[in-house]
C-alpha atoms as a PDB file:
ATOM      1  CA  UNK A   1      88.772 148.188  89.948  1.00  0.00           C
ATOM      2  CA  UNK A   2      91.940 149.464  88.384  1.00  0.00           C
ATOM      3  CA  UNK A   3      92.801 146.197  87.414  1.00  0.00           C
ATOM      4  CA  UNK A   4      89.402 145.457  85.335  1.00  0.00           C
ATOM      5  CA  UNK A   5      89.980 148.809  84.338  1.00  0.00           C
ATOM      6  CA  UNK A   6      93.563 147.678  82.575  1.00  0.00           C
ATOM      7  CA  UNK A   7      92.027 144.504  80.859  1.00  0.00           C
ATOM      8  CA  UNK A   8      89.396 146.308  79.405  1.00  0.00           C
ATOM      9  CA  UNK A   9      92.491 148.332  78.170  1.00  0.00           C
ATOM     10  CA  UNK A  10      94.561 145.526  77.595  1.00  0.00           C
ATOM     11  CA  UNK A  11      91.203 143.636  75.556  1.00  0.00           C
ATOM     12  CA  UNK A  12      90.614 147.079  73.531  1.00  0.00           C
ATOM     13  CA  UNK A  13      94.365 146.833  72.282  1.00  0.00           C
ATOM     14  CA  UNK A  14      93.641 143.564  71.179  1.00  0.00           C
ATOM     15  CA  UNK A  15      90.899 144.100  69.499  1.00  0.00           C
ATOM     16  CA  UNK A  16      92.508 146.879  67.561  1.00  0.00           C
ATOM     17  CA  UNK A  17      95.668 144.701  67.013  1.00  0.00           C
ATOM     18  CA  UNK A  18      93.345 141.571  65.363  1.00  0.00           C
ATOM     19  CA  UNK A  19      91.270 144.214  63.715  1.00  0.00           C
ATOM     20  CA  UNK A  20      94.032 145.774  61.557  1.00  0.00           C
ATOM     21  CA  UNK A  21      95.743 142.004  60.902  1.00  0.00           C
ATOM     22  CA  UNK A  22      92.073 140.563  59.812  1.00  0.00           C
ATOM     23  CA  UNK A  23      92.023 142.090  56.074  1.00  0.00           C
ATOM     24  CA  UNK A  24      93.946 140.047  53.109  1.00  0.00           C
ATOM     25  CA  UNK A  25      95.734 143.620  51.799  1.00  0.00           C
ATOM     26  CA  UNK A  26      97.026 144.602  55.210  1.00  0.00           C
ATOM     27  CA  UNK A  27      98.855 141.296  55.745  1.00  0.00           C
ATOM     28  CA  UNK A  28     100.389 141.638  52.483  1.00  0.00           C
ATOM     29  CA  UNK A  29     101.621 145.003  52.712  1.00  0.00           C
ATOM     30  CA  UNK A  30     103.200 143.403  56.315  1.00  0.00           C
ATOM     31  CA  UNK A  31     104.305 140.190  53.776  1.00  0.00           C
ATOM     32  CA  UNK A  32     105.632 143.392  51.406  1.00  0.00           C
ATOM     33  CA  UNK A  33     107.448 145.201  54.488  1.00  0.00           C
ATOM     34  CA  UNK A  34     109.391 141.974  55.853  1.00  0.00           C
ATOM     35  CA  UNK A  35     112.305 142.839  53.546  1.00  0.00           C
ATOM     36  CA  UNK A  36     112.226 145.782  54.881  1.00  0.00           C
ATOM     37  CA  UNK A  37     111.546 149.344  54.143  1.00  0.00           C
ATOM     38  CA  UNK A  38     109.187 150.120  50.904  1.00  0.00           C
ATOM     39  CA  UNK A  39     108.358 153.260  49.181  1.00  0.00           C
ATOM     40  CA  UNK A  40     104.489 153.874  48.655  1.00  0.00           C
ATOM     41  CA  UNK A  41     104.998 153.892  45.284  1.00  0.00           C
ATOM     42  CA  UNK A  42     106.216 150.144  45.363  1.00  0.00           C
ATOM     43  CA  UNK A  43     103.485 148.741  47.019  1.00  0.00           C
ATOM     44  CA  UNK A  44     100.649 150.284  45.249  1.00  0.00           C
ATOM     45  CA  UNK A  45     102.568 149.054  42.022  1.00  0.00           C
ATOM     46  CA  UNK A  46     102.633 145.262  43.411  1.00  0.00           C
ATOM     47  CA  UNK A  47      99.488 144.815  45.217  1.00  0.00           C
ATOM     48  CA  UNK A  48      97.717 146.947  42.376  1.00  0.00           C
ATOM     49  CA  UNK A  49      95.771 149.016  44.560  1.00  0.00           C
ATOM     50  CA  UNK A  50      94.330 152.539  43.687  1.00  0.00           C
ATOM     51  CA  UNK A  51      96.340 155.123  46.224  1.00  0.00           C
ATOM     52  CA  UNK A  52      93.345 155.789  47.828  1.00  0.00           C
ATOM     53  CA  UNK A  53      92.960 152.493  49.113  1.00  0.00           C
ATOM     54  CA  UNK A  54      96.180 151.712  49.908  1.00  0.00           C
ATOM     55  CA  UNK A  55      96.323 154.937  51.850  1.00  0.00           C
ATOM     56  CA  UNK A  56      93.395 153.373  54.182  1.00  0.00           C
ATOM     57  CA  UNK A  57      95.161 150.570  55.042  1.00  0.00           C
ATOM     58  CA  UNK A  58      98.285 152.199  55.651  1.00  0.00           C
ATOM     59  CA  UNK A  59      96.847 154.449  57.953  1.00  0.00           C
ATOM     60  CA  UNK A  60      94.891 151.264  59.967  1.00  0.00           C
ATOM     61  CA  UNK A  61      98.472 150.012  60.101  1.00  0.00           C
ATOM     62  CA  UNK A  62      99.923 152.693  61.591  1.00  0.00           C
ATOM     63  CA  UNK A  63      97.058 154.287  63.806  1.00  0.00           C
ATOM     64  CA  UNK A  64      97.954 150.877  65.663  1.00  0.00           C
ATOM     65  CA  UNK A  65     101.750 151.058  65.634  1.00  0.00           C
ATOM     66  CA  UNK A  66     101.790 148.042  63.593  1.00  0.00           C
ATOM     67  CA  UNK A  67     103.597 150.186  60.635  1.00  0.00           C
ATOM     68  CA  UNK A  68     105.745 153.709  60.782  1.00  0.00           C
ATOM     69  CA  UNK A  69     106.239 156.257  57.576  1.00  0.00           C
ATOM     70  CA  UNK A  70     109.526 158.044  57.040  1.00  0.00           C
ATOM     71  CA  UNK A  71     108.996 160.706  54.298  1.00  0.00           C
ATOM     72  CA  UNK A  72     111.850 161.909  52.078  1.00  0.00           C
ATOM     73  CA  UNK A  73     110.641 164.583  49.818  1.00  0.00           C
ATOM     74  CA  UNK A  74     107.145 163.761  48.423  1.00  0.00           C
ATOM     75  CA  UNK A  75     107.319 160.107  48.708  1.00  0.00           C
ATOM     76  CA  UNK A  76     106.885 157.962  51.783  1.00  0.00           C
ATOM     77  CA  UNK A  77     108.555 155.004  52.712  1.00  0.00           C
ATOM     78  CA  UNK A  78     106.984 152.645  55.525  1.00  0.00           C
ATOM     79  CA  UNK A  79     108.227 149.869  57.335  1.00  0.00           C
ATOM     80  CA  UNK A  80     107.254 147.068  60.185  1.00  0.00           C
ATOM     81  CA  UNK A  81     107.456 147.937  63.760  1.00  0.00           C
ATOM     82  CA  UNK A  82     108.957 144.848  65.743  1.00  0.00           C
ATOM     83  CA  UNK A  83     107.981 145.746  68.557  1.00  0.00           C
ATOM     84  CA  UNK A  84     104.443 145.450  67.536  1.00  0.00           C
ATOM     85  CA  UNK A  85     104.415 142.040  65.996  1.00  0.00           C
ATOM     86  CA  UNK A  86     105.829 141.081  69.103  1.00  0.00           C
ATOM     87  CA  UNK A  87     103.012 142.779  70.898  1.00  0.00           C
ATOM     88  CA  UNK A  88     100.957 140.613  68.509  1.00  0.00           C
ATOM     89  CA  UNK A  89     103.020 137.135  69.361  1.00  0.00           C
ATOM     90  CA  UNK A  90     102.383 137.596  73.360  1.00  0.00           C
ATOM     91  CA  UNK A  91      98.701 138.478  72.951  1.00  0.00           C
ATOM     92  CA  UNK A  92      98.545 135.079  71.305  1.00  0.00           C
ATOM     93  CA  UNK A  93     100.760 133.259  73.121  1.00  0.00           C
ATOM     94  CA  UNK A  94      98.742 134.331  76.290  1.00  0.00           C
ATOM     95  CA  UNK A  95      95.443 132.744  74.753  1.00  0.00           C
ATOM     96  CA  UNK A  96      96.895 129.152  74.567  1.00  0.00           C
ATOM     97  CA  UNK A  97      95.540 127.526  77.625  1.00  0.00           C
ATOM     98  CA  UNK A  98      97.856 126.158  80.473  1.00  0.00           C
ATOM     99  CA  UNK A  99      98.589 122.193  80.537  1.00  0.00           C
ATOM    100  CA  UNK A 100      95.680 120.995  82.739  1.00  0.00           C
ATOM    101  CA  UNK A 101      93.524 124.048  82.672  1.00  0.00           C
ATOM    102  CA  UNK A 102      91.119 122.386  80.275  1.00  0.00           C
ATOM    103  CA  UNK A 103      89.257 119.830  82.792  1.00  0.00           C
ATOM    104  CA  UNK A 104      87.643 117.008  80.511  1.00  0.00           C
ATOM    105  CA  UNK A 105      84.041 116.675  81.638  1.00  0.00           C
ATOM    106  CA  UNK A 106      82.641 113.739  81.748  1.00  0.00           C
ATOM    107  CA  UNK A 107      78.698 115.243  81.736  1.00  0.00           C
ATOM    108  CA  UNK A 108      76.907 117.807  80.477  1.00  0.00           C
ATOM    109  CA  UNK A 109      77.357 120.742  82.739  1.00  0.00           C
ATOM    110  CA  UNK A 110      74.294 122.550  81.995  1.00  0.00           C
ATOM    111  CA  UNK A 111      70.814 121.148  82.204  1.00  0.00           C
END
């Protein structure tokens, strides 16, 4: 049971993980943040995005660790976490099937 219990876990973090990489603005703010650390202010100017809505996807990005904030004064500055992304990698790495898994069938299975 405790193992079902930690892939339902492992499933939910997935989803969460997929969920916050499956919008076009939150993969470029992630394109933005591979040179490293950005100020708010910078990525609302190039993606041209009202603060309110770059807010949102900020905070998607960081509810799931994806993204972390450093603030200095009144502005904030955000960043990648590698760790994540890496997260992200094994998760799909882990979907590929093993060589030999994949049976070819010669029939239809199901009648």
């Amino acid at each position: 049971m405790a193992t079902a219990t930690r892939s339902a876990r492992d499933l939910d973090r997935a989803v969460a993980l997929f969920h916050a990489l499956s919008d076009t603005t939150r993969l470029g703010i992630l394109e933005m943040l591979r040179g490293g650390e950005r100020c708010v202010c910078d990525l609302q100017d190039e993606l041209e995005a009202a603060q309110s809505r770059l807010s949102f996807h900020l905070r998607v990005l960081k509810e799931v660790g994806l993204v972390e904030d450093r603030r200095e004064g009144r502005w904030a500055y955000y960043s990648i976490v590698p760790e994540a992304l890496a997260e992200v990698h094994d998760l799909v790495v882990a979907m590929q099937p093993k060589k030999g898994a994949l049976p070819v069938r010669a029939g239809s299975c199901c009648r």
